[in-house]
Protein backbone atom coordinates (compact mmCIF):
# COMPACT_ATOMS: atom_id res chain seq x y z
CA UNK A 1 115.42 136.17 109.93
CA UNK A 2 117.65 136.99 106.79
CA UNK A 3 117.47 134.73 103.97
CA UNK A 4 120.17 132.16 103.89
CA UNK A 5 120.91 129.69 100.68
CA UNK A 6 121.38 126.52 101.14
CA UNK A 7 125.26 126.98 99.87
CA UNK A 8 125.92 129.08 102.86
CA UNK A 9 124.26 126.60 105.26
CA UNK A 10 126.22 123.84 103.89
CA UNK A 11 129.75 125.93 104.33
CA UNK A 12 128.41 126.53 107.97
CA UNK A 13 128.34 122.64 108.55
CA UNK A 14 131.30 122.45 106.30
CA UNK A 15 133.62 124.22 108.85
CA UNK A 16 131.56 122.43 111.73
CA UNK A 17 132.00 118.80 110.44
CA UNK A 18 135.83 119.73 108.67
CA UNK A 19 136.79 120.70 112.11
CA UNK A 20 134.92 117.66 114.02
CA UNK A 21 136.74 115.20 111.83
CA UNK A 22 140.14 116.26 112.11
CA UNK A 23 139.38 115.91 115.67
CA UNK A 24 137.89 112.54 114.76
CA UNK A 25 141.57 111.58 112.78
CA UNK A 26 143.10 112.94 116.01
CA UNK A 27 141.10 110.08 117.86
CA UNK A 28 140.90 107.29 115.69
CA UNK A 29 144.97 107.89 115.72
CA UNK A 30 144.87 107.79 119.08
CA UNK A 31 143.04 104.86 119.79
CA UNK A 32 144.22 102.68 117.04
CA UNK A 33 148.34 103.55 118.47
CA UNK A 34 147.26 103.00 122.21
CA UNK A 35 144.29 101.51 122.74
CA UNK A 36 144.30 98.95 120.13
CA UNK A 37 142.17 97.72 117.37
CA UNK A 38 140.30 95.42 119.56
CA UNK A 39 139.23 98.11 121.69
CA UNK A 40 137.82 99.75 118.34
CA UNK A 41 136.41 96.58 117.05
CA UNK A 42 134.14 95.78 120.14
CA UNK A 43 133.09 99.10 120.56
CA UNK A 44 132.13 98.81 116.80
CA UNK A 45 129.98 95.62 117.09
CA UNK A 46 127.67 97.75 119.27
CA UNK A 47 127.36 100.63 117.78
CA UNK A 48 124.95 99.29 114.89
CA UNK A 49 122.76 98.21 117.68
CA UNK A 50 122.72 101.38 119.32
CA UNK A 51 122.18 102.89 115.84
CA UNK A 52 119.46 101.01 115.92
CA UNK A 53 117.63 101.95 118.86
CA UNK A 54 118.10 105.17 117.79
CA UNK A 55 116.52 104.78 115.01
CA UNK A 56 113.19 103.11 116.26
CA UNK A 57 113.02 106.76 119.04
CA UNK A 58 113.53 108.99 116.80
CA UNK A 59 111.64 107.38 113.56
CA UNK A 60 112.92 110.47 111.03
CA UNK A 61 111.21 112.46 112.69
CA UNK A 62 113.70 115.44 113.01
CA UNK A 63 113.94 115.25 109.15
CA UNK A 64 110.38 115.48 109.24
CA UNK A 65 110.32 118.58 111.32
CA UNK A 66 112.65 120.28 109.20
CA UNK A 67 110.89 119.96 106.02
CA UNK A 68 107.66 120.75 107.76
CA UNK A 69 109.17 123.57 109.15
CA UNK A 70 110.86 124.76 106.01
CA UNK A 71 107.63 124.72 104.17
CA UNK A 72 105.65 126.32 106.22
CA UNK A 73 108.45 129.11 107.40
CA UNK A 74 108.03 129.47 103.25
CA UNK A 75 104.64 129.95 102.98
CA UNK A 76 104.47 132.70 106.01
CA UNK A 77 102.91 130.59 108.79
CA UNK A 78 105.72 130.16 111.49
CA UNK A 79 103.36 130.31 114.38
CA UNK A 80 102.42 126.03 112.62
CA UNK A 81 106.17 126.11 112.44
CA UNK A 82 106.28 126.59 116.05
CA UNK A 83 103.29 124.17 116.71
CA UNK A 84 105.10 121.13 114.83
CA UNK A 85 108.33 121.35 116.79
CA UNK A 86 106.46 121.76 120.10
CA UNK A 87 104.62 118.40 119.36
CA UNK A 88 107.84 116.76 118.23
CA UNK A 89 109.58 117.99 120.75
CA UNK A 90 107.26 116.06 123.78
CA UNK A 91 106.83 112.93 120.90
CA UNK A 92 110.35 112.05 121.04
CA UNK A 93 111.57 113.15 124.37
CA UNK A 94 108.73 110.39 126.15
CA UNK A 95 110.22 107.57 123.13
CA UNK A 96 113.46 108.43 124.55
CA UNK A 97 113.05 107.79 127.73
CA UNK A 98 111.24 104.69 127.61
CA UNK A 99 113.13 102.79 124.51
CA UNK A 100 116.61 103.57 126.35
CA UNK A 101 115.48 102.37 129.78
CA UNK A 102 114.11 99.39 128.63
CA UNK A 103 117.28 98.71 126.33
CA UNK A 104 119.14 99.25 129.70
CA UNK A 105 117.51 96.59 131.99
CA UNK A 106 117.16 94.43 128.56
CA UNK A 107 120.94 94.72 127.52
CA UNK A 108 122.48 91.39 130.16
CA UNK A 109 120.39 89.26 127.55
CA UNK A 110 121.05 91.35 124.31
CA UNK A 111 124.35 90.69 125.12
CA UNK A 112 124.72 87.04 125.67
CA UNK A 113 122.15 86.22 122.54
CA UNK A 114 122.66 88.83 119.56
CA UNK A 115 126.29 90.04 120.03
CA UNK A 116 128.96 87.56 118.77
CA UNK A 117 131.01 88.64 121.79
CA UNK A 118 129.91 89.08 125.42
CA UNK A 119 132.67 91.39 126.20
CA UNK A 120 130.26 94.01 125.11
CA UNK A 121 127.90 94.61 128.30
CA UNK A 122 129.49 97.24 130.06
CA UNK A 123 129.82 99.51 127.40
CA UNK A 124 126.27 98.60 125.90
CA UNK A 125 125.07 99.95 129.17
CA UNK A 126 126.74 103.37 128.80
CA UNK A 127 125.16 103.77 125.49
CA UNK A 128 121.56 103.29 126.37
CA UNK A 129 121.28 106.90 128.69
CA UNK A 130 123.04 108.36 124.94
CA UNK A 131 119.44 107.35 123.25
CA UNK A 132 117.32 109.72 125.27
CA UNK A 133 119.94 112.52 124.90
CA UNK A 134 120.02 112.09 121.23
CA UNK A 135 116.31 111.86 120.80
CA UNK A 136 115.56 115.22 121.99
CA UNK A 137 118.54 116.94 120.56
CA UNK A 138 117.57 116.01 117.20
CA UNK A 139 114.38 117.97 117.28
CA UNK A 140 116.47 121.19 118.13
CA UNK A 141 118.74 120.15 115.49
CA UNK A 142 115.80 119.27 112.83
CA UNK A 143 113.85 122.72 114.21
CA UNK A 144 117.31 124.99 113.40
CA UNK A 145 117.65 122.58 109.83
CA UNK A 146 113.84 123.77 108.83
CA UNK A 147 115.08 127.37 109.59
CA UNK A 148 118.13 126.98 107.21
CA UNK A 149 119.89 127.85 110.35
CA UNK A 150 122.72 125.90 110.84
CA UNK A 151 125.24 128.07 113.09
CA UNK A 152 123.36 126.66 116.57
CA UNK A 153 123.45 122.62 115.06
CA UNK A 154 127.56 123.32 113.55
CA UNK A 155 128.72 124.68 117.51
CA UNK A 156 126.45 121.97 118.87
CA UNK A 157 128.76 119.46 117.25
CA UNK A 158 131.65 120.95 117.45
CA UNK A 159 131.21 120.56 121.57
CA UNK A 160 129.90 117.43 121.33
CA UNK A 161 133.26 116.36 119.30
CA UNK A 162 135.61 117.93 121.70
CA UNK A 163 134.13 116.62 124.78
CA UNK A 164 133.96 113.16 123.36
CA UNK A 165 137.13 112.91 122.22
CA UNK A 166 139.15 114.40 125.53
CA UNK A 167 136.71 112.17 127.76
CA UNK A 168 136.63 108.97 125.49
CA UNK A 169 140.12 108.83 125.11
CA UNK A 170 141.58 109.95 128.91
CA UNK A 171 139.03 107.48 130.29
CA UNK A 172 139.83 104.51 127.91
CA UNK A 173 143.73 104.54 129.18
CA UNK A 174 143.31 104.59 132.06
CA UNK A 175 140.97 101.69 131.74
CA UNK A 176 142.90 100.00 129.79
CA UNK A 177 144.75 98.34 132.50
CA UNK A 178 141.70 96.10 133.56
CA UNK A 179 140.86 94.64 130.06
CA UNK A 180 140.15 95.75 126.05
CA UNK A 181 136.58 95.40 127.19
CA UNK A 182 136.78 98.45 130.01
CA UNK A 183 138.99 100.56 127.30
CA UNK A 184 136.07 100.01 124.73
CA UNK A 185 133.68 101.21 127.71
CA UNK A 186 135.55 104.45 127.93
CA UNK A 187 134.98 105.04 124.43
CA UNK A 188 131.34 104.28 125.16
CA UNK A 189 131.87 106.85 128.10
CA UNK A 190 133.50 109.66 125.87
CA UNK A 191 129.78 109.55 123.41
CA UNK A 192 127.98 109.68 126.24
CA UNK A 193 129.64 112.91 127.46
CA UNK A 194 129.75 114.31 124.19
CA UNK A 195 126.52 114.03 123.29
CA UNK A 196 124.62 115.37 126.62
CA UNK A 197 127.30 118.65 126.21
CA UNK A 198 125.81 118.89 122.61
CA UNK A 199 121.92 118.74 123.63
CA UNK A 200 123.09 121.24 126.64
CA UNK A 201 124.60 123.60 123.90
CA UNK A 202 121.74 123.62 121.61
CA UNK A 203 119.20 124.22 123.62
CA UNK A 204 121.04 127.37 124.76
CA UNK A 205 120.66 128.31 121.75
CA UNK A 206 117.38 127.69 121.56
CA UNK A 207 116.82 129.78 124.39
CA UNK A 208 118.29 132.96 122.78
CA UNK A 209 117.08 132.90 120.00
CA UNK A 210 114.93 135.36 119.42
CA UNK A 211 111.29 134.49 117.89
CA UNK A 212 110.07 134.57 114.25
CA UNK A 213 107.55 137.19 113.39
CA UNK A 214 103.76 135.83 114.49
CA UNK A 215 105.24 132.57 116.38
CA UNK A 216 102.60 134.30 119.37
CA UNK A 217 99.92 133.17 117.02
CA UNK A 218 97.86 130.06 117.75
CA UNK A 219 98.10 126.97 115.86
CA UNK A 220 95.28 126.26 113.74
CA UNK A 221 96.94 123.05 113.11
CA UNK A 222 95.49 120.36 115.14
CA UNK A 223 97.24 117.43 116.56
CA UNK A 224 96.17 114.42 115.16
CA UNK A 225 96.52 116.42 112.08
CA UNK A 226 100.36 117.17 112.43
CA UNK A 227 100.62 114.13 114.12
CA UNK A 228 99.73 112.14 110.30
CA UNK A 229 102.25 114.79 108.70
CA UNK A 230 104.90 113.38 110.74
CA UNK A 231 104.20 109.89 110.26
CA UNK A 232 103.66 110.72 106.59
CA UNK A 233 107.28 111.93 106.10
CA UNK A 234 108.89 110.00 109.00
CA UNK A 235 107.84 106.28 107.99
CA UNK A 236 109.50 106.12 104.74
CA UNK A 237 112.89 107.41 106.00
CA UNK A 238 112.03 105.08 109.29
CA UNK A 239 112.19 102.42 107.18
CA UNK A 240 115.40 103.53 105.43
CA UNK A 241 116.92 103.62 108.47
CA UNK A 242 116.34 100.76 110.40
CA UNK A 243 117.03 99.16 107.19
CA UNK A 244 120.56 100.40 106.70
CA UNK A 245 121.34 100.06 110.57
CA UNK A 246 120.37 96.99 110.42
CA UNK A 247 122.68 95.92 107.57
CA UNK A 248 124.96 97.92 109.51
CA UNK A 249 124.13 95.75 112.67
CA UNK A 250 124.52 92.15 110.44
CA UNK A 251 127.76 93.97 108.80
CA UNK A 252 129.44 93.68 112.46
CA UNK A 253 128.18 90.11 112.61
CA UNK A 254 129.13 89.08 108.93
CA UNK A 255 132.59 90.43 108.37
CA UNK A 256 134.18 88.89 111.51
CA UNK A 257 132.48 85.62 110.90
CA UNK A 258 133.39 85.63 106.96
CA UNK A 259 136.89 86.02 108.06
CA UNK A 260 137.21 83.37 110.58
CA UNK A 261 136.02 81.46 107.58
CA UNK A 262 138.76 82.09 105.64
CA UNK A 263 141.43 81.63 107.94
CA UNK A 264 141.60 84.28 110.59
CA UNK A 265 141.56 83.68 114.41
CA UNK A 266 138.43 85.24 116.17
CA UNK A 267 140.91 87.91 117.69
CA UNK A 268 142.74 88.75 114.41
CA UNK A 269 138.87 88.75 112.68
CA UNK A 270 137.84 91.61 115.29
CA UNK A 271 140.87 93.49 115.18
CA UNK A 272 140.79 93.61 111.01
CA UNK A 273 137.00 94.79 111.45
CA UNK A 274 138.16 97.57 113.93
CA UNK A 275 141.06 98.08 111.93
CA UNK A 276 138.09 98.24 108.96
CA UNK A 277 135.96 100.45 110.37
CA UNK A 278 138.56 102.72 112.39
CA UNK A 279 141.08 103.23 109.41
CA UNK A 280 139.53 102.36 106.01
CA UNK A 281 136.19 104.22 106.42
CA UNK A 282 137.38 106.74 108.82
CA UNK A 283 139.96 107.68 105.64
CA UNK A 284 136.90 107.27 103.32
CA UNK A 285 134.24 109.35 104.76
CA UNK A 286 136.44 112.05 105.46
CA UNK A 287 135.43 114.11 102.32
CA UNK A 288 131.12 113.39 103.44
CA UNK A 289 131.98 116.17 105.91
CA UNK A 290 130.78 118.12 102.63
CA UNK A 291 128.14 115.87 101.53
CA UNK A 292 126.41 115.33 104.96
CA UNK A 293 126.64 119.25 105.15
CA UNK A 294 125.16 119.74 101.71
CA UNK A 295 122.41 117.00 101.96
CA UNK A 296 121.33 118.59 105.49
CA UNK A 297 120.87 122.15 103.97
CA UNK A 298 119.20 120.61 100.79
CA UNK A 299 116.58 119.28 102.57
CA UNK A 300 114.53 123.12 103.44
CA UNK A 301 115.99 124.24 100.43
CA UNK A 302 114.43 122.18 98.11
CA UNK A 303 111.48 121.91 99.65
CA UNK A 304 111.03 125.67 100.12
CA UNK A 305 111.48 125.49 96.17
CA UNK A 306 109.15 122.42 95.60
CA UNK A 307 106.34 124.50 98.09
CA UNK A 308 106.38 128.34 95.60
CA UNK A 309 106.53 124.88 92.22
CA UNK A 310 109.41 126.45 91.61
CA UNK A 311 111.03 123.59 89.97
CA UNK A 312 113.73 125.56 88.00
CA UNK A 313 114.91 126.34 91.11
CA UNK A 314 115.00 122.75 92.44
CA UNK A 315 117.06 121.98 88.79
CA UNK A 316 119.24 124.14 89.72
CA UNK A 317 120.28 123.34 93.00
CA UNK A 318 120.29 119.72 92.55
CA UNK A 319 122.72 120.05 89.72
CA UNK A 320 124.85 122.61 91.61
CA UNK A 321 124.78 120.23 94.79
CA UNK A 322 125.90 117.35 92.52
CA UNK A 323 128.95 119.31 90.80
CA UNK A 324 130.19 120.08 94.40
CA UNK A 325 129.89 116.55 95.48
CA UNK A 326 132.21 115.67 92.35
CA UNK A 327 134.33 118.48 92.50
CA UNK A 328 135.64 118.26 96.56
CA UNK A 329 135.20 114.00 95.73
CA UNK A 330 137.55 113.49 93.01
CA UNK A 331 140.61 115.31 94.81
CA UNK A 332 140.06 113.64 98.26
CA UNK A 333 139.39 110.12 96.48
CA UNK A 334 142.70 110.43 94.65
CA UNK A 335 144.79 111.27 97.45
CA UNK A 336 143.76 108.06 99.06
CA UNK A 337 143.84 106.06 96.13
CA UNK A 338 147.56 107.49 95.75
CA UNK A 339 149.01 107.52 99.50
CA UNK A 340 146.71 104.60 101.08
CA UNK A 341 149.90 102.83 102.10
CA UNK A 342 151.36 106.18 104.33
CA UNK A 343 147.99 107.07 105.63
CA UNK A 344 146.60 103.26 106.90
CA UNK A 345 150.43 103.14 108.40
CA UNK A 346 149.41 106.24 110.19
CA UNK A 347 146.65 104.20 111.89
CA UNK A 348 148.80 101.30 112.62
CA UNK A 349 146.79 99.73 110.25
CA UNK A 350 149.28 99.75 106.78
CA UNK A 351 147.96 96.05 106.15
CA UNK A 352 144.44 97.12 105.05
CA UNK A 353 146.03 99.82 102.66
CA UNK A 354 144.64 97.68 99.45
CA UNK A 355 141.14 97.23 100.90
CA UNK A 356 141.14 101.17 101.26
CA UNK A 357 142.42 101.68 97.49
CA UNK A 358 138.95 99.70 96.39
CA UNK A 359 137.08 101.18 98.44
CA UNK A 360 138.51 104.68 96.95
CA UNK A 361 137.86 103.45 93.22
CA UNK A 362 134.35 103.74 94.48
CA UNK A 363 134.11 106.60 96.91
CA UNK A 364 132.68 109.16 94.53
CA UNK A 365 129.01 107.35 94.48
CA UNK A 366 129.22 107.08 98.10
CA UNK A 367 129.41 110.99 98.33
CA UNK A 368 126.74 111.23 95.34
CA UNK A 369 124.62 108.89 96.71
CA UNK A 370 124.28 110.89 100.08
CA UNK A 371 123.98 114.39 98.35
CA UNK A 372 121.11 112.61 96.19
CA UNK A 373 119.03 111.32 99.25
CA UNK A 374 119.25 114.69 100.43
CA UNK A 375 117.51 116.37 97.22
CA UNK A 376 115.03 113.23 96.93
CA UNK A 377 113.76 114.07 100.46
CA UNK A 378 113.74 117.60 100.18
CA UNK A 379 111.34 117.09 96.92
CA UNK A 380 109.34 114.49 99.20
CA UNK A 381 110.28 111.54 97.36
CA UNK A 382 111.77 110.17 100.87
CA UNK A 383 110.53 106.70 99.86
CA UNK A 384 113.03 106.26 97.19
CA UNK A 385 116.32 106.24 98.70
CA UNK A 386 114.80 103.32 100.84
CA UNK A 387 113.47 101.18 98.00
CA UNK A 388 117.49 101.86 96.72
CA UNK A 389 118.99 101.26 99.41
CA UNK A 390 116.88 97.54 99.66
CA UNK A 391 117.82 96.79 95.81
CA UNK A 392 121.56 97.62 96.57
CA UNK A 393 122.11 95.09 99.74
CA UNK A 394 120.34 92.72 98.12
CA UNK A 395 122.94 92.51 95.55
CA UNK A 396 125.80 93.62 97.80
CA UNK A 397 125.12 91.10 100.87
CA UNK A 398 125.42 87.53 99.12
CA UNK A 399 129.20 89.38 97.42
CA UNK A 400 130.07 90.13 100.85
CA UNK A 401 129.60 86.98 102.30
CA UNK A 402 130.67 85.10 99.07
CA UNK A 403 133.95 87.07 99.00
CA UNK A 404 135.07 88.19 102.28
CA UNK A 405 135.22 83.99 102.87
CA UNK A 406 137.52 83.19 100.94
CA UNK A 407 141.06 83.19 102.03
CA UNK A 408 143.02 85.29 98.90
CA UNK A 409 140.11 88.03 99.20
CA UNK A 410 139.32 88.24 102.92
CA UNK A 411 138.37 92.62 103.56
CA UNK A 412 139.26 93.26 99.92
CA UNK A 413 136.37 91.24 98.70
CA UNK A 414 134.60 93.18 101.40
CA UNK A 415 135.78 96.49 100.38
CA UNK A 416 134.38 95.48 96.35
CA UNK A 417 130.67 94.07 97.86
CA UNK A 418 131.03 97.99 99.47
CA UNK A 419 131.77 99.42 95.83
CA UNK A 420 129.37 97.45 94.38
CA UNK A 421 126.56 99.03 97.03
CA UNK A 422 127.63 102.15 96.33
CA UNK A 423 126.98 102.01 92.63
CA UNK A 424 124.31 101.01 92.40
CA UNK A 425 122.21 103.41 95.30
CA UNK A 426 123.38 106.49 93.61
CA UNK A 427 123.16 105.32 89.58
CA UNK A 428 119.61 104.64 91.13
CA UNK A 429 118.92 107.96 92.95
CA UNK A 430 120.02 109.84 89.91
CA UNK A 431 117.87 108.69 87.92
CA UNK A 432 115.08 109.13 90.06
CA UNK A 433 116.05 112.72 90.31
CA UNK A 434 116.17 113.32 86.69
CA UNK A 435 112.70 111.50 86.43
CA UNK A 436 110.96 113.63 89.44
CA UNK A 437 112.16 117.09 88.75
CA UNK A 438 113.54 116.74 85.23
CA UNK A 439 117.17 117.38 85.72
CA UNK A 440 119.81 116.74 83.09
CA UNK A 441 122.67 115.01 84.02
CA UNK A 442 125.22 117.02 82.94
CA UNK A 443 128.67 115.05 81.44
CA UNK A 444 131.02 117.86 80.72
CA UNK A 445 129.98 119.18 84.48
CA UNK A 446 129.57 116.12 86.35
CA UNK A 447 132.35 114.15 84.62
CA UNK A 448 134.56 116.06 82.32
CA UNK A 449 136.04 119.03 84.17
CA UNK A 450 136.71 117.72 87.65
CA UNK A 451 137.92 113.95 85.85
CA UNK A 452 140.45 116.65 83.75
CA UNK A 453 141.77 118.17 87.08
CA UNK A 454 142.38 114.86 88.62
CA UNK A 455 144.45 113.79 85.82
CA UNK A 456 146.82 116.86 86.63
CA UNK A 457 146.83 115.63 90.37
CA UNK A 458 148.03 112.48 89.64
CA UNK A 459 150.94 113.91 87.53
CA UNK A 460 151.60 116.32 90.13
CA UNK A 461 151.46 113.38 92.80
CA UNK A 462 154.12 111.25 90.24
CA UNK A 463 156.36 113.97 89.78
CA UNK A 464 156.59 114.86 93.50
CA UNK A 465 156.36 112.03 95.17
CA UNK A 466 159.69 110.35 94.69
CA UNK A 467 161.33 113.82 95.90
CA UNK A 468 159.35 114.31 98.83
CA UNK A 469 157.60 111.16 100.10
CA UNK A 470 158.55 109.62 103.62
CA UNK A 471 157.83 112.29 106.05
CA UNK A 472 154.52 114.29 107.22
CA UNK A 473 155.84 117.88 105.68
CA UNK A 474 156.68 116.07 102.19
CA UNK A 475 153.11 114.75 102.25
CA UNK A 476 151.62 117.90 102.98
CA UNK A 477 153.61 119.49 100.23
CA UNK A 478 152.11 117.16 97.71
CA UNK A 479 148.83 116.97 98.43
CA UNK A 480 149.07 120.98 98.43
CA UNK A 481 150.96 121.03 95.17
CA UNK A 482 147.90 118.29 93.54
CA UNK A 483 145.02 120.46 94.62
CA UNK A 484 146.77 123.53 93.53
CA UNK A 485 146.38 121.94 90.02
CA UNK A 486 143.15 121.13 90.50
CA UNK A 487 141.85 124.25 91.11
CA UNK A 488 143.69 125.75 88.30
CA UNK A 489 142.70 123.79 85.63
CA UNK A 490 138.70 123.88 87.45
CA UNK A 491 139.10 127.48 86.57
CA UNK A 492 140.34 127.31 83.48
CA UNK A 493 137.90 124.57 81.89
CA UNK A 494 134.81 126.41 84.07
CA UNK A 495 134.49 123.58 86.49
CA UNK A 496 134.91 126.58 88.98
CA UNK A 497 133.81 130.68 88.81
CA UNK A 498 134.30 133.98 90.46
CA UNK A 499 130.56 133.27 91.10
CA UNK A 500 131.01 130.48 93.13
CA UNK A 501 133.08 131.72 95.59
CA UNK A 502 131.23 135.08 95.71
CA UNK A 503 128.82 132.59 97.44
CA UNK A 504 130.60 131.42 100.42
CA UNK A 505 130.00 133.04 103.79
CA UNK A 506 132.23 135.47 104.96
CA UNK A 507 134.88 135.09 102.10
CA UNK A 508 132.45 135.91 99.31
CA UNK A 509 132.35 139.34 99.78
CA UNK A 510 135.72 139.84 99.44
CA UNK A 511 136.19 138.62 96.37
CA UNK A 512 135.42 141.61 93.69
CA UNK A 513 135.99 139.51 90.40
């Protein structure tokens, strides 16, 4: 297999998740202009729970299998390789099936006792069959991440993406007819579709791909033993994840509650928490379509590095992982900072535009702090982005409630208990970095160059803006004009190099500097 970097798997899931979220804008357009927030909202308040299920089937295990696989693919021995994904492969497809069939004949009293709304049973029910279907595509998916493979994972979810959107939106019209709650069950229907075309895809790939040299050999790995590897890696990031679902899950409760607290109707509370969740942090997690690519491929990377103790490797790509973060951050960050008024109006949803200019101010350690899980794991420090993760809701839940209750704050008081979160988790994971495999945190790189560049955006963005804001082909123009100056004053301070884009796939070689 040739030797892939963990840049060039990261641009692989770049283009994969770039493409899969314009789709997603595409959608959340869609539904917020004709289905309606409400739709968006309900289908929201069970998607933590379903998040959650997931969570307890698959127990990060797939993250488990990739560094597993990574290390051993490393080291020579992909015949274990082989072994470990065979024995994750039966482990999660039997959790599958029973935690989403019991879910499924459970879900008539989920409904009526956790969910604040019963409206939600129909489309709970569609979910549960998604749990199995997830489960076992995730150990392809965690296999292909161990290989620093990412092609089969990036079409995967590209598939998945198109089918979900064409089927989740076609089937929520025409449901719409007979009640928000059967639109928000064609939504349900769309993941559903989506994600058994993606497990379909990838294991076609599977299939054809052709086998690593010695995979014929026998395991000398037995299974209890890979059995306590799994659990070894897997609990920590278990407990991360229920963790955040959870908060995710009492999020959905909270924020609708908290406003009908300070003054909103129980309609107009769900319909500002869709409106939250389907314009605000649709807008905001637009630019992790880098960092989820980059913290994926970090994970064999750096553990590759950390199985040779090459730890001057594992410097180096943390820091280089954390400059891209902050470089493709800043840019993104500022445009919706600048134009949050034109793009929440091009949700139908222009009345949350301050919550999403907080939210911005804070946006860069969001991105950081998901690149930084993504190096602590792949050094096998997967226990610390837990223990920050519990030390940043326990500041960040009593601000939510505290805030989002009171009548002249209401989201925006949300949006800064968000912030606040954010912070926090990635000052934390930082420093744990530095600490683990003696980084340096870098100010001119991390801070001084890109902060330079987006101080010529923002005069670009003042100087055009007057002449060319109001329409869709103005907008463009700016936002072309602003990263134009970016770039050019990246280059010129040495935020970016020939060398850097001599790294990408496919372009790199083209470029002769």
């Amino acid at each position: 297999m040739p030797k892939r970097t963990f840049v060039y798997g990261a641009t692989i899931l770049l283009g994969a998740n770039l493409f899969n979220r314009l789709l997603g804008f595409a959608y959340q357009y869609l539904i917020m202009t004709h289905i309606g927030g409400e739709a968006y909202g309900l289908f929201n308040m069970v998607f933590p729970i379903y998040m959650l299920a997931l969570v307890f089937t698959t127990a990060g295990i797939p993250l488990a299998i990739a560094k597993m696989v990574a290390e051993e693919v490393s080291l020579g021995r992909p015949h274990q390789a082989r072994a470990i994904f065979h024995l994750a492969f039966w482990l999660l497809t039997i959790s599958g099936a029973v935690v989403s069939s019991a879910l499924y004949f459970l879900t008539p009293y989920l409904a009526h006792k956790i969910f604040p709304d019963p409206r939600v049973l129909t489309l709970f029910q569609i979910c549960t069959p998604a749990i199995f279907i997830v489960s076992v595509s995730s150990v392809f998916r965690g296999y292909f991440q161990g290989l620093q493979n990412m092609i089969p994972t990036a079409v995967s979810q590209i598939c998945e993406q198109i089918v979900r959107v064409i089927v989740g939106y076609t089937i929520a019209f025409r449901l719409l007819g007979n009640g928000v709650e059967w639109a928000a069950a064609g939504l349900a229907a769309g993941m559903l579709a989506g994600e058994a075309v993606g497990l379909l895809v990838i294991v076609l790939h599977y299939q054809k791909a052709r086998l690593l040299p010695g995979e014929s050999s026998a395991s000398s790995y037995s299974t209890p033993y890979i059995l306590r590897q799994l659990w070894h890696l897997a609990s920590p990031v278990t407990v991360g994840r229920l963790f955040a679902t959870g908060l995710s899950a009492l999020d959905a409760m909270l924020i609708p509650q908290r406003l009908c607290a300070a003054g909103y109707s129980a309609r107009e509370a769900t319909t500002l928490f869709g409106q939250l969740g389907g314009s605000a942090f649709t807008l905001l997690t637009f630019p992790s379509v880098f960092t989820f690519a980059l913290a994926t491929s970090l994970v064999p990377s750096i553990s590759e590095a950390a199985a040779k103790r090459q730890f001057h490797i594992v410097r180096a790509r943390s820091v280089e992982a954390i400059r891209l973060t902050i470089i493709i951050g800043i840019p993104c960050l500022l445009i919706l900072f600048y134009f949050s008024r034109p793009l929440t109006a091009f949700f139908k949803s222009s009345e949350i535009s301050p919550t999403l200019r907080i939210l911005a101010l804070g946006g860069i350690f969001s991105y950081i702090q998901q690149t930084t899980t993504g190096i602590l794991q792949g050094l096998g420090k997967v226990h610390l982005p837990v223990l920050h993760s519990i030390i940043a809701a326990l500041l960040r839940i009593p601000i939510l409630i505290y805030l989002t209750g009171l009548p002249q704050w209401g989201l925006r008081g949300t949006a800064w208990a968000y912030v606040i979160g954010f912070i926090i988790m990635a000052t934390l994971n930082l420093l744990a970095i530095s600490r683990n495999s003696g980084m340096a945190l870098d100010l001119q790189r991390f801070l001084l160059q890109p902060f330079s560049g987006g101080i010529g955006m923002l005069l670009i963005f003042h100087i055009l803006d007057p002449i060319l804001s109001g329409h869709v082909i103005g907008y463009l123009c700016e936002f072309t004009g602003g990263f134009t100056v970016y770039a050019l004053i990246l280059f010129f301070n040495g935020g970016i190099s020939f060398s850097d884009l001599r790294r990408l796939p496919w372009i790199g070689k083209y470029i002769k500097v």
